[in-house]
Protein backbone atom coordinates (compact mmCIF):
# COMPACT_ATOMS: atom_id res chain seq x y z
CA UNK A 1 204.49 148.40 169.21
CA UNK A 2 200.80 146.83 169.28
CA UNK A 3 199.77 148.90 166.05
CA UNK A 4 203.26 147.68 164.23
CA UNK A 5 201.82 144.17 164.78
CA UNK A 6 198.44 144.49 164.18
CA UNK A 7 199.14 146.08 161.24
CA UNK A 8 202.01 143.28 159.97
CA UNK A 9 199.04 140.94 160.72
CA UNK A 10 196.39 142.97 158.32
CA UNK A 11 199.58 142.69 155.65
CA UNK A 12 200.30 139.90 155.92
CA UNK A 13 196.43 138.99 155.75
CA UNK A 14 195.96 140.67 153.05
CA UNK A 15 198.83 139.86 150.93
CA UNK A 16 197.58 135.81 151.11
CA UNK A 17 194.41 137.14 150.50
CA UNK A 18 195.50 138.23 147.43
CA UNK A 19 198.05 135.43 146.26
CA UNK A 20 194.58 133.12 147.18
CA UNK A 21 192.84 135.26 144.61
CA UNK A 22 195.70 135.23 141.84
CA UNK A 23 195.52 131.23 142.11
CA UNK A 24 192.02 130.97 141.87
CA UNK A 25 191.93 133.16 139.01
CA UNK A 26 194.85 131.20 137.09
CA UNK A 27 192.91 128.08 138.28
CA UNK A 28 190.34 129.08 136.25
CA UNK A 29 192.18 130.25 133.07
CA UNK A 30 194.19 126.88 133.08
CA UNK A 31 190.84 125.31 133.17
CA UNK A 32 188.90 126.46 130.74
CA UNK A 33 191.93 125.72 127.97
CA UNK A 34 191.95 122.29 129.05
CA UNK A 35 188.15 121.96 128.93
CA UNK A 36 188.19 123.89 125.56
CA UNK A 37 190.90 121.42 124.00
CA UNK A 38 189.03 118.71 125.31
CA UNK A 39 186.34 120.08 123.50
CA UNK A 40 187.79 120.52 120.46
CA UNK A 41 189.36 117.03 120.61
CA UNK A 42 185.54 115.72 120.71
CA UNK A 43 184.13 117.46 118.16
CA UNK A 44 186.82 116.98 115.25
CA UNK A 45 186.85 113.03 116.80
CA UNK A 46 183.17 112.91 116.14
CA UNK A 47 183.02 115.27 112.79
CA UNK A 48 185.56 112.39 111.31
CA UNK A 49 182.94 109.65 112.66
CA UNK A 50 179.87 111.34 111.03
CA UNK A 51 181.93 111.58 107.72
CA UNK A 52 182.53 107.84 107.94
CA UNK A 53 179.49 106.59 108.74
CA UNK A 54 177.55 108.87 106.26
CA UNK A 55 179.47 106.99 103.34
CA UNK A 56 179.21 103.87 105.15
CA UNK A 57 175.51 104.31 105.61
CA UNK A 58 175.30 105.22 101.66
CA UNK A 59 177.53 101.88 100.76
CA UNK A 60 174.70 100.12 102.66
CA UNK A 61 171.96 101.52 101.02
CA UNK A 62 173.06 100.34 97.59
CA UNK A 63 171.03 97.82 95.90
CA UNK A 64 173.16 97.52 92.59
CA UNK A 65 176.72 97.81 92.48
CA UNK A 66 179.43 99.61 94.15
CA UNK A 67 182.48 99.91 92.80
CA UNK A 68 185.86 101.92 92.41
CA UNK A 69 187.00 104.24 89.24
CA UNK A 70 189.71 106.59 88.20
CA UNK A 71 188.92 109.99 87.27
CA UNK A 72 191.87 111.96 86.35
CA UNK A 73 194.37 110.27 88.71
CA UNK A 74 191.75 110.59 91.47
CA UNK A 75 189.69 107.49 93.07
CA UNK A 76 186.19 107.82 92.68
CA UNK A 77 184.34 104.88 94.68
CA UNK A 78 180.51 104.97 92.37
CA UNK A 79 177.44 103.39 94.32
CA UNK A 80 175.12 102.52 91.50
CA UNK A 81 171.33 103.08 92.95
CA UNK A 82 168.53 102.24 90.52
CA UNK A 83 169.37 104.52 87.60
CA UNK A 84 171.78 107.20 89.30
CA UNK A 85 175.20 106.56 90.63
CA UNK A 86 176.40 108.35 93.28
CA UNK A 87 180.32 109.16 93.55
CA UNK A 88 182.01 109.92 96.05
CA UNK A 89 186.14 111.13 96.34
CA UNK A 90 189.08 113.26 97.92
CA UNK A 91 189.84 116.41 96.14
CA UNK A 92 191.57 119.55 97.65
CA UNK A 93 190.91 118.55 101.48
CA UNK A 94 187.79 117.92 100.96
CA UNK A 95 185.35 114.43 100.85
CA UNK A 96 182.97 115.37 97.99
CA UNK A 97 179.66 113.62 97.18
CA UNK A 98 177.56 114.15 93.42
CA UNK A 99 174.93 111.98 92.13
CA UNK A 100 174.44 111.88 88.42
CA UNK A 101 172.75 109.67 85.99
CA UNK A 102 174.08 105.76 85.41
CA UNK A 103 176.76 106.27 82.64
CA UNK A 104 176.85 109.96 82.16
CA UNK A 105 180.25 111.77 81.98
CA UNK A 106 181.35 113.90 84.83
CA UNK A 107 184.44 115.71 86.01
CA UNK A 108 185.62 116.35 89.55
CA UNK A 109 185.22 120.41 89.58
CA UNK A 110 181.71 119.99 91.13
CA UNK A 111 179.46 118.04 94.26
CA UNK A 112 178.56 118.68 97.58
CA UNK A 113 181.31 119.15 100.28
CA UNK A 114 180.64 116.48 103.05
CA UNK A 115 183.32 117.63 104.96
CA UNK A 116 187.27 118.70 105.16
CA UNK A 117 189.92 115.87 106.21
CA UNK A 118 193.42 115.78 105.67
CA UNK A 119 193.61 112.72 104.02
CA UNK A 120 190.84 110.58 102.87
CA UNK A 121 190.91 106.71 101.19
CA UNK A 122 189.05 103.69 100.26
CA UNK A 123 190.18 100.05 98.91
CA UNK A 124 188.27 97.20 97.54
CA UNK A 125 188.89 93.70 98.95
CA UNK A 126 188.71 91.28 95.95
CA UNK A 127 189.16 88.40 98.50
CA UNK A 128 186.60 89.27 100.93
CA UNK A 129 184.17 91.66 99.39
CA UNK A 130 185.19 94.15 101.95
CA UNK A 131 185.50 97.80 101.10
CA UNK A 132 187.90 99.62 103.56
CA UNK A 133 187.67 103.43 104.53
CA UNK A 134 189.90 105.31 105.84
CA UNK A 135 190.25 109.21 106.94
CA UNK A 136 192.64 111.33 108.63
CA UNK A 137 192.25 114.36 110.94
CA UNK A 138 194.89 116.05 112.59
CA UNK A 139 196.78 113.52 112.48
CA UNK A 140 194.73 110.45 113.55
CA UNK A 141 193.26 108.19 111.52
CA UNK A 142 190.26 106.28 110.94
CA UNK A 143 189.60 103.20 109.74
CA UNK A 144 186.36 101.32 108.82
CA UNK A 145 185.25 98.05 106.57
CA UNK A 146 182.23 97.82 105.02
CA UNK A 147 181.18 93.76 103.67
CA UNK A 148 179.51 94.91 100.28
CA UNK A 149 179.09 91.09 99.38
CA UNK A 150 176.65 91.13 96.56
CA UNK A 151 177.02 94.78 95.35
CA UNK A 152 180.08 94.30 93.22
């Protein structure tokens, strides 16, 4: 009768050993997803902040004109530098950047990817001289004015 019991208690030991195991183990797993959402969350939060403030920085380092165009039924806002404009626009998922001479032709079938949004925007402010940008990422948008007083 002593070994039945001593050997219920080893069971029994043994068997919450094991169910202390199988938690820690799905502790874990459960985790790591939520640390690698989080993760994820940051870095397309702060990819859609870099993209912003690298065309807000460029908007603030013109020292001619900046100003919005239509090229083939898509915006392009130009930012007129010395003798070369650079233009920058939404095409295909993707926030484009080229820099060409001051009043040369272009099309929108080349530039330099700055990154890939789901929706990207920008709007002139007669009114206030304010030019308003605006991106979208999964989902959640951005939104940031730039005062561009002078440089219309």
């Amino acid at each position: 009768m002593k070994n039945k019991a001593h050997s219920t208690n080893v069971l029994f030991m043994l068997i919450l050993f094991t169910l202390f195991a199988v938690l820690s183990v799905l502790l874990i797993i459960v985790g790591s997803n939520v640390y690698k959402n989080i993760v994820d969350s940051q870095e397309k939060n702060g990819t859609s902040r870099n993209m912003l403030s690298y065309v807000t920085n460029k908007v603030r380092l013109c020292t001619d004109k900046v100003f919005i165009e239509e090229k083939d039924g898509t915006k392009v806002l130009v930012i007129e530098i010395d003798s070369q404009e650079t233009l920058i626009f939404f095409k295909d998922g993707e926030i484009k950047e080229a820099t060409i001479s001051a009043g040369d032709d272009y099309n929108l079938h080349f530039g330099d990817v700055i990154g890939e949004a789901d929706y990207f925007s920008f709007e002139l402010n007669e009114n206030t001289d304010m030019l308003k940008l605006k991106i979208v990422m999964d989902g959640k948008p951005k939104t940031i004015e730039v005062y561009i007083g002078s440089y219309r």
